[in-house]
PDB file of N, CA and C in Angstrom:
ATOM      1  N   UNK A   1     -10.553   7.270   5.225  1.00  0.00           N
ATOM      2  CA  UNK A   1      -9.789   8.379   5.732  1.00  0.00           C
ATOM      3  C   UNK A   1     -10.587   9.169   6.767  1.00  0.00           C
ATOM      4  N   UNK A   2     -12.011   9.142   6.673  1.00  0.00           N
ATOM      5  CA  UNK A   2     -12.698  10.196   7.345  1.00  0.00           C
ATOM      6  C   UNK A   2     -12.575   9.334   8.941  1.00  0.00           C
ATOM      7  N   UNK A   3     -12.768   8.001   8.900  1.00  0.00           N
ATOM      8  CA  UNK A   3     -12.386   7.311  10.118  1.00  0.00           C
ATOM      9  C   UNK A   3     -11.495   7.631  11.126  1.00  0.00           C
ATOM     10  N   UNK A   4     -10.267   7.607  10.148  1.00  0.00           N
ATOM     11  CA  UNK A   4      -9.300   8.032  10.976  1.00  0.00           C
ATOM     12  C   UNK A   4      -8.483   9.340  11.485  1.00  0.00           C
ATOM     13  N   UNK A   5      -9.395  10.751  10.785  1.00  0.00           N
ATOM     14  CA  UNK A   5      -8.972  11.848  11.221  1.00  0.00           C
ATOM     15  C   UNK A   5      -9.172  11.704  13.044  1.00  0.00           C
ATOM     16  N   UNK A   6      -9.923  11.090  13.412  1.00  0.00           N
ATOM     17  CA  UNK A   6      -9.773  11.405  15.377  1.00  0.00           C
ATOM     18  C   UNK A   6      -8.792  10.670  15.979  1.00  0.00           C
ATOM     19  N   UNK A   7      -8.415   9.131  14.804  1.00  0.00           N
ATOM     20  CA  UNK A   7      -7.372   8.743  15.442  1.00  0.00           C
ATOM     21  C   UNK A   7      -5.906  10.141  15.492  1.00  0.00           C
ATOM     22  N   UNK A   8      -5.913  10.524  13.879  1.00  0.00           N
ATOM     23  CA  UNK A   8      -4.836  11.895  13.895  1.00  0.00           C
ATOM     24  C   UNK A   8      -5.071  12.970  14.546  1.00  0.00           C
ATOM     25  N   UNK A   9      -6.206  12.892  14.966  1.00  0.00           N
ATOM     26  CA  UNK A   9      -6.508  14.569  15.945  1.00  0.00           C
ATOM     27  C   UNK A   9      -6.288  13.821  17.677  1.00  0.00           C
ATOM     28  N   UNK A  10      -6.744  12.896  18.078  1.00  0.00           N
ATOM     29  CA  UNK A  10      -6.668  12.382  19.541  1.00  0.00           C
ATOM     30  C   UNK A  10      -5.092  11.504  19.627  1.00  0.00           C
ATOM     31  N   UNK A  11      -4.809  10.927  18.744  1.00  0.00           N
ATOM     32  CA  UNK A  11      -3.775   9.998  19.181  1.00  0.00           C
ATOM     33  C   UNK A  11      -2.476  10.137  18.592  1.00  0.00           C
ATOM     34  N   UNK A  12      -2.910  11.408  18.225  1.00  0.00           N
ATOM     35  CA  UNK A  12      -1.126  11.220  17.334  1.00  0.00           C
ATOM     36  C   UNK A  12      -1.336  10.784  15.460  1.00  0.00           C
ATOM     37  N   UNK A  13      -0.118  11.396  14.693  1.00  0.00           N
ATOM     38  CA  UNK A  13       0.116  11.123  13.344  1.00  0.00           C
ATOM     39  C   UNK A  13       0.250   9.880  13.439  1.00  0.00           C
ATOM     40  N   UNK A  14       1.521   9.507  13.691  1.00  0.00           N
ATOM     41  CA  UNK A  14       2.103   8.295  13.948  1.00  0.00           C
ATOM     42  C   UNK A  14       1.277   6.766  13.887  1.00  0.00           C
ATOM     43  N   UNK A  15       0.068   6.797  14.996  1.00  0.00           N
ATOM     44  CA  UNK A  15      -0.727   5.989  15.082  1.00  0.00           C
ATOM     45  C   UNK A  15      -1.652   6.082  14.049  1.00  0.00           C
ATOM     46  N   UNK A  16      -2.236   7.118  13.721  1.00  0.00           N
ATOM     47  CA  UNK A  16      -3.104   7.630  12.427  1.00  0.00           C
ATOM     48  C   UNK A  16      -2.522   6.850  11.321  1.00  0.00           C
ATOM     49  N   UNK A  17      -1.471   7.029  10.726  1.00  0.00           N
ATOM     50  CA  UNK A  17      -0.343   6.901   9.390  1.00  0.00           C
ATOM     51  C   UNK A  17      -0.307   4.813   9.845  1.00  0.00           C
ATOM     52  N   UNK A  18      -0.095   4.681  11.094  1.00  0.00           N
ATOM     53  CA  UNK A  18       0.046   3.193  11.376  1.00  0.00           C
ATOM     54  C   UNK A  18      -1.150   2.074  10.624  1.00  0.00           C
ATOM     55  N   UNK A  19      -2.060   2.843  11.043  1.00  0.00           N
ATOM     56  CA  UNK A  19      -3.795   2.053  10.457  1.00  0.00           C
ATOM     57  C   UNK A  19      -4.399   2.114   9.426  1.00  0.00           C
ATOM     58  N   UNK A  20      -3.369   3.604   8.830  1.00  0.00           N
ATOM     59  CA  UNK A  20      -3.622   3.699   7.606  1.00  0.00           C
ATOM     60  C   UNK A  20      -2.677   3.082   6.574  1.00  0.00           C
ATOM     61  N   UNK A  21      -1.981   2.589   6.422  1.00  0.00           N
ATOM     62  CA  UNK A  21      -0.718   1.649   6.494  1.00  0.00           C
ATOM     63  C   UNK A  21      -1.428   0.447   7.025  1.00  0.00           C
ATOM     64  N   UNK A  22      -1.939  -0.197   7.304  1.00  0.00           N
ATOM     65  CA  UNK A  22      -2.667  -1.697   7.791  1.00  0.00           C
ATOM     66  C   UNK A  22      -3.772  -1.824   6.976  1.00  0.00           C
ATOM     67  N   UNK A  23      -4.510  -1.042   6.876  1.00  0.00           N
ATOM     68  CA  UNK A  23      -5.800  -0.958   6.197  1.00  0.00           C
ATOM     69  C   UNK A  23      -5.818  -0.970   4.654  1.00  0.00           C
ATOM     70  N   UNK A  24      -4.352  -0.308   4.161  1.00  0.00           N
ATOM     71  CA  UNK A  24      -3.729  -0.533   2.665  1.00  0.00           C
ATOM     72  C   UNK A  24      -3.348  -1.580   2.692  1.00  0.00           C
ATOM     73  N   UNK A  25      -2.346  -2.542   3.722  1.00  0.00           N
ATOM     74  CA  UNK A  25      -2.102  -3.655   3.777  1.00  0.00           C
ATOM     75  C   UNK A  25      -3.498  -5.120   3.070  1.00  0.00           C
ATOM     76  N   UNK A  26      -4.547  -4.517   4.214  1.00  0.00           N
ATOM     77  CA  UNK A  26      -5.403  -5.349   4.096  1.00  0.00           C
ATOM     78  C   UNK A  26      -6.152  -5.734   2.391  1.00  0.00           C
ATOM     79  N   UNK A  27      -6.007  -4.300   2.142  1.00  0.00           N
ATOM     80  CA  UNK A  27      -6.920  -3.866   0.821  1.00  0.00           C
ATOM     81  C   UNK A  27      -5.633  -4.733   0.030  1.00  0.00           C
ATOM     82  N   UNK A  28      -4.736  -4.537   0.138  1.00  0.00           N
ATOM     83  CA  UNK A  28      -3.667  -4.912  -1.257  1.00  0.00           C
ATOM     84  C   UNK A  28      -3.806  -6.717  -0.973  1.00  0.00           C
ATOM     85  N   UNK A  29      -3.874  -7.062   0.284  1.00  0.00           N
ATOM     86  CA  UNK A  29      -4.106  -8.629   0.143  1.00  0.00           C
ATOM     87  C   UNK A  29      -5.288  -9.466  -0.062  1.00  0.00           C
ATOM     88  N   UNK A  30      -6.311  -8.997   0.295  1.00  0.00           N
ATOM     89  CA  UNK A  30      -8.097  -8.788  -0.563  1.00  0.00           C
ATOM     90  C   UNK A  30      -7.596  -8.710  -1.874  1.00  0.00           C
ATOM     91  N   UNK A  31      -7.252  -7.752  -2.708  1.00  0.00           N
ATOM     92  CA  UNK A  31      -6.980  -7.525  -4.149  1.00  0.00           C
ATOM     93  C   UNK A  31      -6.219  -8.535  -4.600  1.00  0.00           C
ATOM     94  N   UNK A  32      -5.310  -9.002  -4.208  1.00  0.00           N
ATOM     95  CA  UNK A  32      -3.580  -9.614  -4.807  1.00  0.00           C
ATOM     96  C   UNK A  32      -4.576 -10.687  -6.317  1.00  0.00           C
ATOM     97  N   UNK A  33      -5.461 -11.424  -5.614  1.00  0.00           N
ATOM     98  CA  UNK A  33      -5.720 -12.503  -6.772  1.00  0.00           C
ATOM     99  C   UNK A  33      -6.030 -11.681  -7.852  1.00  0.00           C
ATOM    100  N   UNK A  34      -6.839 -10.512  -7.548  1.00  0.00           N
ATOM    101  CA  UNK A  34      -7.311  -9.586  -8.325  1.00  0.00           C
ATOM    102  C   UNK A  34      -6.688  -9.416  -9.416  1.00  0.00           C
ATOM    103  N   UNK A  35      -5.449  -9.040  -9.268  1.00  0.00           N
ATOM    104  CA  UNK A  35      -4.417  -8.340 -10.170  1.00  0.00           C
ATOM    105  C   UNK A  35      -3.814  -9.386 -10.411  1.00  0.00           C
ATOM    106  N   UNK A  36      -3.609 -10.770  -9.933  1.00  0.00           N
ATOM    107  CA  UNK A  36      -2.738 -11.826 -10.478  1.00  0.00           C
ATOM    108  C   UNK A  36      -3.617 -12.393 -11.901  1.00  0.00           C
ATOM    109  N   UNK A  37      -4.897 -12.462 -11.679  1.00  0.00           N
ATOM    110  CA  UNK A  37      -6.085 -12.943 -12.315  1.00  0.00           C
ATOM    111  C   UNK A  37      -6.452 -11.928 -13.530  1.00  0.00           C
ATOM    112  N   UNK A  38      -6.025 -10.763 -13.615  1.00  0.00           N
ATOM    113  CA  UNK A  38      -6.011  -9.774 -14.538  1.00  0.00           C
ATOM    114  C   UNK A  38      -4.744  -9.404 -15.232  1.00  0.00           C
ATOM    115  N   UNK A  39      -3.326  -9.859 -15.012  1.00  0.00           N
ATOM    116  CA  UNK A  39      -2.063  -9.573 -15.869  1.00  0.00           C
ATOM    117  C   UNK A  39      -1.388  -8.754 -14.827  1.00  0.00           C
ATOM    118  N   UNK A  40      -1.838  -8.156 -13.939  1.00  0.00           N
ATOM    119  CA  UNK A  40      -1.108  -7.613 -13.267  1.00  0.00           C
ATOM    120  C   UNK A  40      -0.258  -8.111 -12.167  1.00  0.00           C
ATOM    121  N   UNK A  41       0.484  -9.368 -12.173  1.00  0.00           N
ATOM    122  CA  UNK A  41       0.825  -9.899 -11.687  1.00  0.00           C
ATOM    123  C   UNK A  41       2.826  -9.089 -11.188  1.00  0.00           C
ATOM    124  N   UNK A  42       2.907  -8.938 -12.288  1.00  0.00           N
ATOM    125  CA  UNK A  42       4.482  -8.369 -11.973  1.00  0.00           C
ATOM    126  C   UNK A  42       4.289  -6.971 -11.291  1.00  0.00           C
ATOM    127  N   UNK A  43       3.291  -5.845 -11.261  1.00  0.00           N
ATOM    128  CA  UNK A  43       2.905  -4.611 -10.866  1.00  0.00           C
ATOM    129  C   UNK A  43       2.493  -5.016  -8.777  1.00  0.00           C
ATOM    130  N   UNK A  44       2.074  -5.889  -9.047  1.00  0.00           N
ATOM    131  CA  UNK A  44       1.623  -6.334  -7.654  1.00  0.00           C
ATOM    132  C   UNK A  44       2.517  -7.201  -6.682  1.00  0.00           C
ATOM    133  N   UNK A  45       3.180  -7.655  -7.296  1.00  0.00           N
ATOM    134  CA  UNK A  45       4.514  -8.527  -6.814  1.00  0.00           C
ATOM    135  C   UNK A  45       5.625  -7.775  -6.728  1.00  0.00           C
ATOM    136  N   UNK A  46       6.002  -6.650  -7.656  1.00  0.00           N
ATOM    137  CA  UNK A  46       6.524  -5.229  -6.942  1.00  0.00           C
ATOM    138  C   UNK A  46       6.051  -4.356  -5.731  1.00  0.00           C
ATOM    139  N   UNK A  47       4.565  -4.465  -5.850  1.00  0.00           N
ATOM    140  CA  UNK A  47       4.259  -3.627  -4.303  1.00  0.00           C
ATOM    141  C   UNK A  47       4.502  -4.614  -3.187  1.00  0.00           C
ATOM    142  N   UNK A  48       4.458  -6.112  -3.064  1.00  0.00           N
ATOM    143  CA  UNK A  48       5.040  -6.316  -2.298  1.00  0.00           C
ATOM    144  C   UNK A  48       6.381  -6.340  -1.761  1.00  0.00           C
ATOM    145  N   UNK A  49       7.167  -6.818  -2.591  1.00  0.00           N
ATOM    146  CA  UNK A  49       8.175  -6.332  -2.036  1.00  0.00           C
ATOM    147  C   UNK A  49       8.554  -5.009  -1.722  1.00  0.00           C
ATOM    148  N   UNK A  50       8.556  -4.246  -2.326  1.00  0.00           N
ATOM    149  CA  UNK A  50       8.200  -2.850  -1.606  1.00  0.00           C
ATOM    150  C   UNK A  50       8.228  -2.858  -0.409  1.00  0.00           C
ATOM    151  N   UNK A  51       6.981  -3.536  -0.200  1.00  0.00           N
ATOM    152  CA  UNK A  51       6.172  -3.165   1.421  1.00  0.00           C
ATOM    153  C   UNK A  51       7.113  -4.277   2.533  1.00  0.00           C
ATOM    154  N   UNK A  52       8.006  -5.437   1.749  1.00  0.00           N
ATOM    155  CA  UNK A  52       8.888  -6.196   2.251  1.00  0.00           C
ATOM    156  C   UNK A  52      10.154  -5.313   2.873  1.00  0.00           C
ATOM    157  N   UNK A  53      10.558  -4.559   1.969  1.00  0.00           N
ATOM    158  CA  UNK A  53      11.749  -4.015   2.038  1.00  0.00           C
ATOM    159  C   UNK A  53      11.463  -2.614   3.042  1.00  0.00           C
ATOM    160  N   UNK A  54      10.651  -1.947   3.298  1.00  0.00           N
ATOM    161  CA  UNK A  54       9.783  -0.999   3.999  1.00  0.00           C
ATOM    162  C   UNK A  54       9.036  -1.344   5.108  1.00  0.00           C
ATOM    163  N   UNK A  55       8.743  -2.713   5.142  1.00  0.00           N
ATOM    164  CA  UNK A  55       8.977  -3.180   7.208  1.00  0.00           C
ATOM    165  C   UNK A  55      10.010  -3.357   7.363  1.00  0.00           C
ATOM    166  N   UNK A  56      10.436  -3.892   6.948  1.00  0.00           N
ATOM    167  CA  UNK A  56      12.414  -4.301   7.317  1.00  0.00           C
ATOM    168  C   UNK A  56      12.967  -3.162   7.603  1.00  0.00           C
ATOM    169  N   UNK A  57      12.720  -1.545   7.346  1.00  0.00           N
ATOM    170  CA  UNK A  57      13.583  -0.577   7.390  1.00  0.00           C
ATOM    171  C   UNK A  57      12.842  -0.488   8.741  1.00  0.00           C
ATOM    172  N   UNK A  58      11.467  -0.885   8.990  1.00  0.00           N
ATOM    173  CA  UNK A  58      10.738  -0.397  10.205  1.00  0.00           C
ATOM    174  C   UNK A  58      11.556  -0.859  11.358  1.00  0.00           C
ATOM    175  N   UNK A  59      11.480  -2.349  11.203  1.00  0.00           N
ATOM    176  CA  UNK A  59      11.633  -3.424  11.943  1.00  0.00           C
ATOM    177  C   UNK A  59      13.408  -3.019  12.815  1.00  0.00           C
ATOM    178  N   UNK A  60      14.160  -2.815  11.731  1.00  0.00           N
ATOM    179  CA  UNK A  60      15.315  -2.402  11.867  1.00  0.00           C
ATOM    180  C   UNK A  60      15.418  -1.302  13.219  1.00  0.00           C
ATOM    181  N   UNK A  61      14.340   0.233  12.975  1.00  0.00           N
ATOM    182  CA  UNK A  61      14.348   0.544  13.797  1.00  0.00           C
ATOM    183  C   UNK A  61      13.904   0.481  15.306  1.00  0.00           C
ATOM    184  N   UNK A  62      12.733  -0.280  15.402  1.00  0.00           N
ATOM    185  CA  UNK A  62      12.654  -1.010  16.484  1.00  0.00           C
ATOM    186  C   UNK A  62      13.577  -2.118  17.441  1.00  0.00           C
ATOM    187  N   UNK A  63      14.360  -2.951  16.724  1.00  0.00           N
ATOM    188  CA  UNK A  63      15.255  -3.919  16.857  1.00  0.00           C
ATOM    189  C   UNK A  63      16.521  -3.291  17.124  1.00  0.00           C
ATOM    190  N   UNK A  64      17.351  -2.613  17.082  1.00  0.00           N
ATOM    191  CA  UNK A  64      18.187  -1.843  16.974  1.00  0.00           C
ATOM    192  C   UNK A  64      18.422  -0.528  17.418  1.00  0.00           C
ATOM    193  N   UNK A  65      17.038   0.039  18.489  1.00  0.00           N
ATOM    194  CA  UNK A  65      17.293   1.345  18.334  1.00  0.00           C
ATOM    195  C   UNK A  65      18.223   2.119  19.553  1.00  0.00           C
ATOM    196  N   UNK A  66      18.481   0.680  20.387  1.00  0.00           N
ATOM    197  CA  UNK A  66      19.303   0.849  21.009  1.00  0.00           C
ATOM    198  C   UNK A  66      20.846   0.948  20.573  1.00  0.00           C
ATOM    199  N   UNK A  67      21.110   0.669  20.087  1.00  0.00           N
ATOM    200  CA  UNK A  67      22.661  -0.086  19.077  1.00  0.00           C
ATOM    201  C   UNK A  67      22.839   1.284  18.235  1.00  0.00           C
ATOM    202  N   UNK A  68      21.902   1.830  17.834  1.00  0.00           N
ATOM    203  CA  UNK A  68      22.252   2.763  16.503  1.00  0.00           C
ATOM    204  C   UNK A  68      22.501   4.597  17.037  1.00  0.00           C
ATOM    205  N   UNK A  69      23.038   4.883  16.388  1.00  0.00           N
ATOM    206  CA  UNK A  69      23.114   6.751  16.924  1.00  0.00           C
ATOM    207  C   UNK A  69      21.808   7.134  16.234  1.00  0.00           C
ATOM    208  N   UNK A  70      21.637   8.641  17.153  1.00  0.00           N
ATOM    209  CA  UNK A  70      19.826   8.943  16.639  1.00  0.00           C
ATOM    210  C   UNK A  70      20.034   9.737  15.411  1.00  0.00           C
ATOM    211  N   UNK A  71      21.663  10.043  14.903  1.00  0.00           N
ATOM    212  CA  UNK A  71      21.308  10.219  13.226  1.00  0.00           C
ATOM    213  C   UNK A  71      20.853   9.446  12.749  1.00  0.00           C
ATOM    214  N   UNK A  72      21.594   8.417  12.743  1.00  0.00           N
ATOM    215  CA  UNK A  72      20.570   6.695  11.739  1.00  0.00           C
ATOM    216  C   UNK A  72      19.738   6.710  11.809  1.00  0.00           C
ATOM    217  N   UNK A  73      19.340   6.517  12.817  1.00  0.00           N
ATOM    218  CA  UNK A  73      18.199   6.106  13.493  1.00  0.00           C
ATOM    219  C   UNK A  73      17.029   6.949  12.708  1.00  0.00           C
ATOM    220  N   UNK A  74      17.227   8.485  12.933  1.00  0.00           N
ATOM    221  CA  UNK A  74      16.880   9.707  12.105  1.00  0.00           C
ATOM    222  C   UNK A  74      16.672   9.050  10.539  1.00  0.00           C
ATOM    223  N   UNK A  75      17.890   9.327   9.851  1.00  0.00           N
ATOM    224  CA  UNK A  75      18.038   8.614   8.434  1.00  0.00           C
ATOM    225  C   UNK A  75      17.294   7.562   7.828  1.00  0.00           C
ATOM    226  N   UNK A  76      17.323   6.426   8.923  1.00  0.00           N
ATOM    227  CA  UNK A  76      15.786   5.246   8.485  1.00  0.00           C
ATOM    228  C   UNK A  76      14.685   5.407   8.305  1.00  0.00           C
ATOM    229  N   UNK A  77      14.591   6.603   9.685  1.00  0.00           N
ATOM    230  CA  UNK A  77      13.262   6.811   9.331  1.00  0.00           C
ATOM    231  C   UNK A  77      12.516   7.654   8.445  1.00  0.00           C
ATOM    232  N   UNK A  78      13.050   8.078   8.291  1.00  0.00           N
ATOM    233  CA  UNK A  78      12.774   9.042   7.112  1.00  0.00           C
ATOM    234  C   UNK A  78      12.756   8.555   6.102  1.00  0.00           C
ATOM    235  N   UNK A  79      13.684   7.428   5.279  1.00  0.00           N
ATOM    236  CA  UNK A  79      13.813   6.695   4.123  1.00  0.00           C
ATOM    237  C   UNK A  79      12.634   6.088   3.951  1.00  0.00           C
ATOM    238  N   UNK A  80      12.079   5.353   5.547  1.00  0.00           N
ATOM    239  CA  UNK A  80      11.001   4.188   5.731  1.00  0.00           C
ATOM    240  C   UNK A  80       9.644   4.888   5.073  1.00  0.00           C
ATOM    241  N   UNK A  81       9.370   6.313   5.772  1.00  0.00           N
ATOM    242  CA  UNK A  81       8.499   7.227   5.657  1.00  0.00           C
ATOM    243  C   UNK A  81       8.512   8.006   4.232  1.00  0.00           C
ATOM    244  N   UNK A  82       9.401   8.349   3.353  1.00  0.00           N
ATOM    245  CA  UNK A  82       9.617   8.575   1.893  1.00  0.00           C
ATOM    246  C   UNK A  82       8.781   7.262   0.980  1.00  0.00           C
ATOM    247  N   UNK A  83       9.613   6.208   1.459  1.00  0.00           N
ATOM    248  CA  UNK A  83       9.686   4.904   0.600  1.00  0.00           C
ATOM    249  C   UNK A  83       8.110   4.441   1.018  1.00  0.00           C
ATOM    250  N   UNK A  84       7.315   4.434   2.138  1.00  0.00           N
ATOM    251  CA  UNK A  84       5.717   4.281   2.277  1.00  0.00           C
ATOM    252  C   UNK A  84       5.201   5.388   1.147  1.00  0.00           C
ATOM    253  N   UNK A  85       5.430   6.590   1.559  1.00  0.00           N
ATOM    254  CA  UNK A  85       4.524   7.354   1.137  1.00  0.00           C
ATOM    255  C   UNK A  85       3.966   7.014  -1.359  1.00  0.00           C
ATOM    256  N   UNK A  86       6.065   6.193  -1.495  1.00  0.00           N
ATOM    257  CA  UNK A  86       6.384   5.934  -2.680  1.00  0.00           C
ATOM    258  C   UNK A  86       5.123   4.959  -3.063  1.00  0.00           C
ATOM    259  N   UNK A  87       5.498   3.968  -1.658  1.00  0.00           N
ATOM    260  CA  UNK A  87       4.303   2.696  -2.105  1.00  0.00           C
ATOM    261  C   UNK A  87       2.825   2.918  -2.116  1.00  0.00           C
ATOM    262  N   UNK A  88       2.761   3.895  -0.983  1.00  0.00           N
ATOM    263  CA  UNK A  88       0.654   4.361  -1.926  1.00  0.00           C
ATOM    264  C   UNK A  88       0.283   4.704  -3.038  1.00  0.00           C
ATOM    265  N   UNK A  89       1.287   5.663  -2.988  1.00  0.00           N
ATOM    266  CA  UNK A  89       1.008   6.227  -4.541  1.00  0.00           C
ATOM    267  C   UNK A  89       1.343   4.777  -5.593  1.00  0.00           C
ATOM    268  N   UNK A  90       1.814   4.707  -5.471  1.00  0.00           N
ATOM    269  CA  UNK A  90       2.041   3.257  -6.571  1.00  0.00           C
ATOM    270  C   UNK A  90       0.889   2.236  -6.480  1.00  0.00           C
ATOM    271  N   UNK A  91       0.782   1.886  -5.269  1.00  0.00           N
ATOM    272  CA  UNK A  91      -0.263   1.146  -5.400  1.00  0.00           C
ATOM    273  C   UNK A  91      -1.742   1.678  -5.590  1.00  0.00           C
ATOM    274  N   UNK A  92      -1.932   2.775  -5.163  1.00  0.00           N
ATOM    275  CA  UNK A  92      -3.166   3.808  -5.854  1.00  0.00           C
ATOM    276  C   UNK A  92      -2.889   3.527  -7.293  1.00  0.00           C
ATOM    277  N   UNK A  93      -2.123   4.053  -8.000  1.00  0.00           N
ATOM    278  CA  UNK A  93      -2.047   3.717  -9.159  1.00  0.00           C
ATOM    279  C   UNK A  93      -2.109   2.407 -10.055  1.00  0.00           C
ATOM    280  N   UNK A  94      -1.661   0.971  -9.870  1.00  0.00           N
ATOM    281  CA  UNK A  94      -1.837   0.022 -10.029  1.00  0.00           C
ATOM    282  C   UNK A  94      -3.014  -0.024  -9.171  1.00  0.00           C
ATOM    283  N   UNK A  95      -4.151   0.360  -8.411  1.00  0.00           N
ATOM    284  CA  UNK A  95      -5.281  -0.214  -8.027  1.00  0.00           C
ATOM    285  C   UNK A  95      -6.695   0.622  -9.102  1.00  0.00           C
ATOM    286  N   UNK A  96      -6.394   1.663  -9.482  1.00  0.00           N
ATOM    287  CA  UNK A  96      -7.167   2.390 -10.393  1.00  0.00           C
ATOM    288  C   UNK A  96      -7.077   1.839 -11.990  1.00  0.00           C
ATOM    289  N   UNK A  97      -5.632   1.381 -12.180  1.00  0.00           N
ATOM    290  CA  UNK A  97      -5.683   0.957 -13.137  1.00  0.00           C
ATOM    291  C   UNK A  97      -6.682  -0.849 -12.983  1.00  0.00           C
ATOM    292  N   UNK A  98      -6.640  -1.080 -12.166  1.00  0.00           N
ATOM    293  CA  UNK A  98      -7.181  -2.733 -12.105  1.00  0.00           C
ATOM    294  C   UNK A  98      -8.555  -2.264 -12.201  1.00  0.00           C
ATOM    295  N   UNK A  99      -9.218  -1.042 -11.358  1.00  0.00           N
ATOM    296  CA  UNK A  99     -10.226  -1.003 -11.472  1.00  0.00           C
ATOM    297  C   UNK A  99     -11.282  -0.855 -12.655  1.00  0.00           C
ATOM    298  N   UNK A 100     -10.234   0.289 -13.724  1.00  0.00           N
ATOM    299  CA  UNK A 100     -10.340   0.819 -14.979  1.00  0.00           C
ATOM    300  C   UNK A 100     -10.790  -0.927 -15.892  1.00  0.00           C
ATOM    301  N   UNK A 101      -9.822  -0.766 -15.219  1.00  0.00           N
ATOM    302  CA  UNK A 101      -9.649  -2.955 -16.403  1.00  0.00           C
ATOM    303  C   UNK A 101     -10.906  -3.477 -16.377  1.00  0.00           C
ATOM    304  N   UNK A 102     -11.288  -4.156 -14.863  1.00  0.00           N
ATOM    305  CA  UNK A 102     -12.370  -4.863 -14.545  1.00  0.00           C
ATOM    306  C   UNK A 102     -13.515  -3.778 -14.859  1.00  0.00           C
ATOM    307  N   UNK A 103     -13.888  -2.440 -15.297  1.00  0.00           N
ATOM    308  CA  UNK A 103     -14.823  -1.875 -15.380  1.00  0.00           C
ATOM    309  C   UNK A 103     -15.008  -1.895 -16.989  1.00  0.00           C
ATOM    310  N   UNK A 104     -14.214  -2.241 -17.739  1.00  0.00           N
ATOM    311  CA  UNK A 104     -13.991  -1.838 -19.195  1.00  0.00           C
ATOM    312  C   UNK A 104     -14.556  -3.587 -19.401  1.00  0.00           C
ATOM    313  N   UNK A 105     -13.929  -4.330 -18.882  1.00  0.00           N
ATOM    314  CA  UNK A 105     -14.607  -5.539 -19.445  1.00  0.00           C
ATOM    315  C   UNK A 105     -16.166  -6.317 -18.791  1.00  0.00           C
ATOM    316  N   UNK A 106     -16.321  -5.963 -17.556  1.00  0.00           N
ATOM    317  CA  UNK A 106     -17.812  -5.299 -17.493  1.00  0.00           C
ATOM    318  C   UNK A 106     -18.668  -4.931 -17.982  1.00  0.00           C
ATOM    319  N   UNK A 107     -18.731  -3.718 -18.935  1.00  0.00           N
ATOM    320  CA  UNK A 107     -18.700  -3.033 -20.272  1.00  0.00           C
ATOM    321  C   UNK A 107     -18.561  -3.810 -21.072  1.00  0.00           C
ATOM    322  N   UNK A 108     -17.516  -4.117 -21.972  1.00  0.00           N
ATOM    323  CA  UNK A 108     -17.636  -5.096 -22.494  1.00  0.00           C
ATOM    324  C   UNK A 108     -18.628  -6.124 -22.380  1.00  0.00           C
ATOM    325  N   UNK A 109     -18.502  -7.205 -21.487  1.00  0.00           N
ATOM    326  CA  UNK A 109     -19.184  -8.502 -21.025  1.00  0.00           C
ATOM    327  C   UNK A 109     -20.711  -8.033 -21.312  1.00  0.00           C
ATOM    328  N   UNK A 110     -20.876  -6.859 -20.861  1.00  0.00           N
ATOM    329  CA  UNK A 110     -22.204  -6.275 -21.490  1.00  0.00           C
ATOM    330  C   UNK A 110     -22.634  -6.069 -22.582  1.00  0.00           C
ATOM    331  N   UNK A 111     -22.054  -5.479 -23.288  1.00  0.00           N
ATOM    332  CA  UNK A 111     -22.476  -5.316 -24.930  1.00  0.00           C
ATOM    333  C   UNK A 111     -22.526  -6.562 -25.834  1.00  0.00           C
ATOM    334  N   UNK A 112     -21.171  -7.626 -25.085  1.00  0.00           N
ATOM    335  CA  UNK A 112     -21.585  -9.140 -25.757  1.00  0.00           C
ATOM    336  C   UNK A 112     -23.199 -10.034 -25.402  1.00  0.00           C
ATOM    337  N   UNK A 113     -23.148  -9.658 -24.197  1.00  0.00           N
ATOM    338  CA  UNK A 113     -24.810 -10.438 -23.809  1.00  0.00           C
ATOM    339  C   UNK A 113     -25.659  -9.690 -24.373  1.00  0.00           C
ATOM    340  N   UNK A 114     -26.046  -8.042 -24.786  1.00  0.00           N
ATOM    341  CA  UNK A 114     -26.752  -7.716 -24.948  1.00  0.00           C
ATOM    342  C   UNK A 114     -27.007  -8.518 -26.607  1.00  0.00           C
ATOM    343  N   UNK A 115     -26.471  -8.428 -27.160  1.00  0.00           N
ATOM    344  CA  UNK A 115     -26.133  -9.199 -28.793  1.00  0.00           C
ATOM    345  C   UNK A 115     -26.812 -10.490 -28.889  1.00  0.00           C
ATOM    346  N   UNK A 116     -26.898 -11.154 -27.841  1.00  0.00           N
ATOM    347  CA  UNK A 116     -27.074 -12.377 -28.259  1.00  0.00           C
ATOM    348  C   UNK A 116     -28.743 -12.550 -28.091  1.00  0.00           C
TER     349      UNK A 116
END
């Protein structure tokens, strides 16, 4: 985050919110085995689609923004921008919990070697 406050102070929210939004992208597809490999397989296969259904609202407005009145147009985006803000938090949450997991059996894995 500290990275990208000059992109939000020099270039605009928009672009700021864009990279930050790519950079969650990146992190959630680095992770995916993570959470498939730990049970969290249905929690993570929800954030994607999520994030499926939330370019598509993007995409829509780009593709279309000629065709549409700037209420809609208005209306998408805002849904697009609600429904992101839905998916960090969610995936913050399913990523703390993975972390919690893999740190507890860590822990674990430790107290068994120490035993032997």
């Amino acid at each position: 985050m500290l990275l990208s406050i000059p992109i939000f102070y020099f270039l605009g929210l928009g672009i700021g919110l864009f990279l930050l939004g790519f950079w969650q992208l990146i992190s959630a597809l680095g992770n995916t085995p993570g959470f498939i490999h730990t049970g969290y397989k249905k929690q993570i296969l929800l954030y994607w689609t999520f994030c499926i259904v939330d370019l598509s609202l993007i995409a829509v407005l780009f593709l279309f923004e000629n065709d549409l009145s700037e209420t809609l147009l208005m209306i998408i985006f805002w849904i697009a921008i609600g429904t992101a803000l839905f998916i960090t938090g969610y995936y913050l949450r399913i990523y703390y919990r993975l972390i919690d997991l893999l740190s507890l059996r860590n822990e674990l894995d430790g107290l068994t070697k120490s035993k032997h």
